[in-house]
C-alpha atoms as a PDB file:
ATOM      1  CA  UNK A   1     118.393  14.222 -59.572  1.00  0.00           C
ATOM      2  CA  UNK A   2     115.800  13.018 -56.897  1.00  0.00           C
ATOM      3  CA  UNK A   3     115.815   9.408 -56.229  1.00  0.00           C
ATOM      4  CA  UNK A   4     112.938   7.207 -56.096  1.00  0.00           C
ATOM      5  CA  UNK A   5     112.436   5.066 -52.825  1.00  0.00           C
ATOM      6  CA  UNK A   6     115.931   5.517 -51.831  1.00  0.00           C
ATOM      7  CA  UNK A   7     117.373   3.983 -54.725  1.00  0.00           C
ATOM      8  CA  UNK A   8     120.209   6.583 -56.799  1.00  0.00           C
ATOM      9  CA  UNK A   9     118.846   7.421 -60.122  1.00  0.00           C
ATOM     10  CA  UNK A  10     122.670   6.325 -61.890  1.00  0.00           C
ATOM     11  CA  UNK A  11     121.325   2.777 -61.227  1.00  0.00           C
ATOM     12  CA  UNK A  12     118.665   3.230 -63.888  1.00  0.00           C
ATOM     13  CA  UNK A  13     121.347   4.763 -66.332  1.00  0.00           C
ATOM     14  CA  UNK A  14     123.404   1.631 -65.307  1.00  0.00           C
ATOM     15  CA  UNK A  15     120.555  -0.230 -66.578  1.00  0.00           C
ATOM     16  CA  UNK A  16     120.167   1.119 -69.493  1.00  0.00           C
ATOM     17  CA  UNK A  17     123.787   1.261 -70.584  1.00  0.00           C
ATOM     18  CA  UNK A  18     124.272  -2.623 -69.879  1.00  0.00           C
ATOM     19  CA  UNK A  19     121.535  -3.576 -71.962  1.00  0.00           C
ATOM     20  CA  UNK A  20     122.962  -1.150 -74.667  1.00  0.00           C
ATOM     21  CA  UNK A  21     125.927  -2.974 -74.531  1.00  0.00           C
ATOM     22  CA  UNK A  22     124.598  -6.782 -74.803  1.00  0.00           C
ATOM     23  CA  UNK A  23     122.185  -5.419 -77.969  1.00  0.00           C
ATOM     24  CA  UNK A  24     125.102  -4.169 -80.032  1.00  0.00           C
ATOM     25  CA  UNK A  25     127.572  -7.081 -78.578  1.00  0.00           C
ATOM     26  CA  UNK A  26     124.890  -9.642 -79.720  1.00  0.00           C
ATOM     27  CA  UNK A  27     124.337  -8.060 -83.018  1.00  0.00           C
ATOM     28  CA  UNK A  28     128.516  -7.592 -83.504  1.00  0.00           C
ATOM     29  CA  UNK A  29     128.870 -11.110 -82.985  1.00  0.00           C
ATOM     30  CA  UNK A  30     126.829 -11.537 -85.344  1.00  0.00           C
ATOM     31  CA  UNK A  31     128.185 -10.099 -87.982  1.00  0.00           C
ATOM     32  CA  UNK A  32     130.999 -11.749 -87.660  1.00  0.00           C
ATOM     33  CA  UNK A  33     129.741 -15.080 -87.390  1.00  0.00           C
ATOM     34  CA  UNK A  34     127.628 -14.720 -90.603  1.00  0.00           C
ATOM     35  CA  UNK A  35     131.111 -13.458 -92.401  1.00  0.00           C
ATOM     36  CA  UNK A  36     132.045 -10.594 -92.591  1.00  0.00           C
ATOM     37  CA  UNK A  37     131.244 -10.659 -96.313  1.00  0.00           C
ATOM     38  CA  UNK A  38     128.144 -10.981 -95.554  1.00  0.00           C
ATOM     39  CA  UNK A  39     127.662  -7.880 -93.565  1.00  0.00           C
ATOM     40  CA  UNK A  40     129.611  -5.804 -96.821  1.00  0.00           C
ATOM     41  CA  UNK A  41     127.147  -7.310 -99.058  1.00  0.00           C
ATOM     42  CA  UNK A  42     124.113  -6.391 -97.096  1.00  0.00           C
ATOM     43  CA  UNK A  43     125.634  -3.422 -96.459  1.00  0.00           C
ATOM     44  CA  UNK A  44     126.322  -2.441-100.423  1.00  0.00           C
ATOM     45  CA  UNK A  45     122.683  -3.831-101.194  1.00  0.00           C
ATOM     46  CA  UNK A  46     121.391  -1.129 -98.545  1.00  0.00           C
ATOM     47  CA  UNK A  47     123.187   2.014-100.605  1.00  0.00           C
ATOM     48  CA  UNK A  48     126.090   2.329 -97.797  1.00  0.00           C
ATOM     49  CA  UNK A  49     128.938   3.893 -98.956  1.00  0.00           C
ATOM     50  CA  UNK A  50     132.336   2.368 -98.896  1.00  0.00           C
ATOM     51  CA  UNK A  51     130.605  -0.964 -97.762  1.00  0.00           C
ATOM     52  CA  UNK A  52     134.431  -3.094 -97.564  1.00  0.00           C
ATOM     53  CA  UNK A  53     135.144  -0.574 -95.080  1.00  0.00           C
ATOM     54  CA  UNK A  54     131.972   0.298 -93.094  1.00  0.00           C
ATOM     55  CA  UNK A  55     130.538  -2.882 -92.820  1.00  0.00           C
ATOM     56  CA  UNK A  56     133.910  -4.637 -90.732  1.00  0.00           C
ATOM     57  CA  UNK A  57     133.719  -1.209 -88.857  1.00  0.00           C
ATOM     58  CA  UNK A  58     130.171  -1.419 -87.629  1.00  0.00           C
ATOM     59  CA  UNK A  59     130.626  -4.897 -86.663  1.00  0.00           C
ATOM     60  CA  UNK A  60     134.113  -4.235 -84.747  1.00  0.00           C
ATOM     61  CA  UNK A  61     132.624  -1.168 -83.220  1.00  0.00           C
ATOM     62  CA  UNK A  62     129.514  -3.073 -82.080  1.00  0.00           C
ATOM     63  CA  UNK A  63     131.175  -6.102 -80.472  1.00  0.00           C
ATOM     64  CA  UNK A  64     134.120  -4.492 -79.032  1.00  0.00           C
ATOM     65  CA  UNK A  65     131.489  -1.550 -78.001  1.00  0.00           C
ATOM     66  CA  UNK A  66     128.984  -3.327 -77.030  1.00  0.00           C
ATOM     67  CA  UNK A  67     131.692  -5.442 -74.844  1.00  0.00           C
ATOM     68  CA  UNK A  68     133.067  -2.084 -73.285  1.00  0.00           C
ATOM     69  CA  UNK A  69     129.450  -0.583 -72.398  1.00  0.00           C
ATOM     70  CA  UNK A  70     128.785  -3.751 -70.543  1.00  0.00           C
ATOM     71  CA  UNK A  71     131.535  -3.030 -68.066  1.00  0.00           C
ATOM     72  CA  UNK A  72     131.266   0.554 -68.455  1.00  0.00           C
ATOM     73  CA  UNK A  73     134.476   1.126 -70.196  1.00  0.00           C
ATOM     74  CA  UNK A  74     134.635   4.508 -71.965  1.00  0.00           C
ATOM     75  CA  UNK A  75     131.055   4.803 -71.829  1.00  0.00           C
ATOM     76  CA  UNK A  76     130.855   8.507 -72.986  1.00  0.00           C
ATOM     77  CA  UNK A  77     133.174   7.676 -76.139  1.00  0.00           C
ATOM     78  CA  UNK A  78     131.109   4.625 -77.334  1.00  0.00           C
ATOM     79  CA  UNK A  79     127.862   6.670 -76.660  1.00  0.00           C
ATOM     80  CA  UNK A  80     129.071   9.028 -79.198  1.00  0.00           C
ATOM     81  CA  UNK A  81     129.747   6.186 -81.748  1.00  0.00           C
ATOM     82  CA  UNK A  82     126.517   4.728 -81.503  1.00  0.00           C
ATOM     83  CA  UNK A  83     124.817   7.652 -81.266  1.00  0.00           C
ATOM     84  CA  UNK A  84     125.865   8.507 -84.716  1.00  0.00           C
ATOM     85  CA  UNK A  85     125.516   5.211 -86.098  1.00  0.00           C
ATOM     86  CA  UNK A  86     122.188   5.055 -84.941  1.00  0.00           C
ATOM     87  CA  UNK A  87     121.250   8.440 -86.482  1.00  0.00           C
ATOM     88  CA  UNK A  88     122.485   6.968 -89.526  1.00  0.00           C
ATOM     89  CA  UNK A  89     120.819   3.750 -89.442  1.00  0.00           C
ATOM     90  CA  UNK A  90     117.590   5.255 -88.455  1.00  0.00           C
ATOM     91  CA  UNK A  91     117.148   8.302 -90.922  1.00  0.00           C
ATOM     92  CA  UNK A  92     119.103   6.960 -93.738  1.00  0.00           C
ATOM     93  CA  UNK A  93     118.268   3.428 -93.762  1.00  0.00           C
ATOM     94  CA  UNK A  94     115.393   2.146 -91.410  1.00  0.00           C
ATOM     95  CA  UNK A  95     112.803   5.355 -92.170  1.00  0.00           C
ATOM     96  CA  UNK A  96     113.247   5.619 -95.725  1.00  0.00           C
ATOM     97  CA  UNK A  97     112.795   1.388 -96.175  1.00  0.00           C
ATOM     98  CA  UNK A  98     111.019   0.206 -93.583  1.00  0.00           C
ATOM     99  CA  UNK A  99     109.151   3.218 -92.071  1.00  0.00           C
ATOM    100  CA  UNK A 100     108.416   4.667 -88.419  1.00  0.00           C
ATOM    101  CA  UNK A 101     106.903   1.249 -86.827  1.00  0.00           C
ATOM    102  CA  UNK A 102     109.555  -0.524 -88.109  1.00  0.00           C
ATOM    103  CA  UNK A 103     112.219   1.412 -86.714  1.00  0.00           C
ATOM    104  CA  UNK A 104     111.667   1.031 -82.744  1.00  0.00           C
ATOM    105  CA  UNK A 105     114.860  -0.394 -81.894  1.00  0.00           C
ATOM    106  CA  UNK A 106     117.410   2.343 -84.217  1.00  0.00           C
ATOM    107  CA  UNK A 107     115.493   4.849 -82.398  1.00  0.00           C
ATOM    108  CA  UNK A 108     115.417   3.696 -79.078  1.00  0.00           C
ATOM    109  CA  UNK A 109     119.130   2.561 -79.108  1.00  0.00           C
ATOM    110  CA  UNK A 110     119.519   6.666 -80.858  1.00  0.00           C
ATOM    111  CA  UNK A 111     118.025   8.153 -77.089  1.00  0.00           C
ATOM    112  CA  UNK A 112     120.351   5.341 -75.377  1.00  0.00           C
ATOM    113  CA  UNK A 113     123.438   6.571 -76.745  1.00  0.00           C
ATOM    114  CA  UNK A 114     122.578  10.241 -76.405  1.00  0.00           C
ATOM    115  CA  UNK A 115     121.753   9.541 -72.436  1.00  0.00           C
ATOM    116  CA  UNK A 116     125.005   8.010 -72.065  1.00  0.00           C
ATOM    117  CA  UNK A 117     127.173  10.925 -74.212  1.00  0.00           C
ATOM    118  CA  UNK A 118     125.371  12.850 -71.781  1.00  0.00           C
ATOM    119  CA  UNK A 119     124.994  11.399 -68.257  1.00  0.00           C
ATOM    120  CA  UNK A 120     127.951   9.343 -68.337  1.00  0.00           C
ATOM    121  CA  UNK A 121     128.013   5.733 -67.013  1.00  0.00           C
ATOM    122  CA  UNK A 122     126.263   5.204 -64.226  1.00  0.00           C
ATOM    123  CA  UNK A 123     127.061   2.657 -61.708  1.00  0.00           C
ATOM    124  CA  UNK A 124     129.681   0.034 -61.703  1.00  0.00           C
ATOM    125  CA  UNK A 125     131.538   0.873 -64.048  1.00  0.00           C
ATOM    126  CA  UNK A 126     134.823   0.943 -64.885  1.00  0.00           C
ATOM    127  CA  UNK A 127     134.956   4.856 -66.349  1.00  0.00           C
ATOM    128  CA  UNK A 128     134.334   5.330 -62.464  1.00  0.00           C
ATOM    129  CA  UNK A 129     137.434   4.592 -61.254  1.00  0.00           C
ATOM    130  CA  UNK A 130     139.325   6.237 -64.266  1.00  0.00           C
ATOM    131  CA  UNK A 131     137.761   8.720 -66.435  1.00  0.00           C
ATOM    132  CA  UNK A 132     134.488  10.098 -64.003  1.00  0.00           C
ATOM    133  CA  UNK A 133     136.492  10.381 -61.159  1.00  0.00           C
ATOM    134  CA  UNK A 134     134.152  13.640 -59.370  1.00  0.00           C
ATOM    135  CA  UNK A 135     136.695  16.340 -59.461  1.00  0.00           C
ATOM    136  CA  UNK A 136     136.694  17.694 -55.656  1.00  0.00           C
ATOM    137  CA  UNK A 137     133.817  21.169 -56.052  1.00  0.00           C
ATOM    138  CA  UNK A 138     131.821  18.023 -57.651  1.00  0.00           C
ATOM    139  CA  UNK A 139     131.726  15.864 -54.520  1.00  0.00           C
ATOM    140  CA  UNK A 140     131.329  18.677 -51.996  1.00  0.00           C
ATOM    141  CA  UNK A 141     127.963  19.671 -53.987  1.00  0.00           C
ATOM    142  CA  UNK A 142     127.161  16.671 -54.274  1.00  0.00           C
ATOM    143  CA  UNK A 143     127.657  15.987 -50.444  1.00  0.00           C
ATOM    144  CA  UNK A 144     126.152  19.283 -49.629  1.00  0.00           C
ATOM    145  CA  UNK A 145     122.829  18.316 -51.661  1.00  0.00           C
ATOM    146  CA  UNK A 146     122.685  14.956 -49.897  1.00  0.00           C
ATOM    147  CA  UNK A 147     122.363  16.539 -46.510  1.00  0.00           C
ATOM    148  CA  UNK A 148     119.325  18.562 -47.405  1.00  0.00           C
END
């Protein structure tokens, strides 16, 4: 990927993955500091299914995710996770009831999680010291396509 102005385009996906992370840790906290009752009564009122068990889920999996994205801990993983919550959310729940205006954030935070699945977690993060290590032909292409 080119970079713009001398600055390495993972920066921008290191953006993008930290402010991931604070939405769904804000929105975990949250939910547990309204009860998690709450959340499994909002969530049966909605039509989800098994709302005792999703509803503590969602909110675990957004606070602890939201926690690990911020420090880039297995970014790839909680992409996945959110990624499918945030199909879920947005064609089950936010486009049916609310309509396409309304559901901005579900389906930006949707393209979020597929660019991290995808691109992995930028810089500083923690996955780069222990899960995105470049495996040796990755750094000499990479080295060789600095030089030109």
């Amino acid at each position: 990927m080119r970079d713009l102005l001398g600055v390495d385009a993972a920066w921008g996906i290191t953006v993008v993955r930290v402010m991931m992370g604070l939405v769904f840790a804000v929105h975990g906290y949250q939910k547990f500091s309204s009860g998690v009752g709450a959340v499994i009564a909002s969530f049966a009122k909605m039509g989800i299914p098994a709302p005792q068990v999703v509803g503590p889920f969602i909110a675990g999996l957004e606070l602890i995710g939201g926690i690990c994205l911020i420090v880039g801990l297995l970014t790839r993983l909680f992409g996945l996770l959110f990624t499918c919550e945030m199909l879920v959310t947005t064609l089950l729940i936010q486009l049916p009831m609310r309509g396409w205006n309304a559901s901005e954030l579900d389906r930006i935070l949707l393209a979020s999680g597929v660019l991290l699945l995808i691109a992995g977690p930028g810089k500083l993060a923690i996955d780069q010291f222990w899960l995105e290590r470049a495996r040796p032909e990755q750094s000499t292409a990479a080295r060789d396509s600095r030089r030109r």
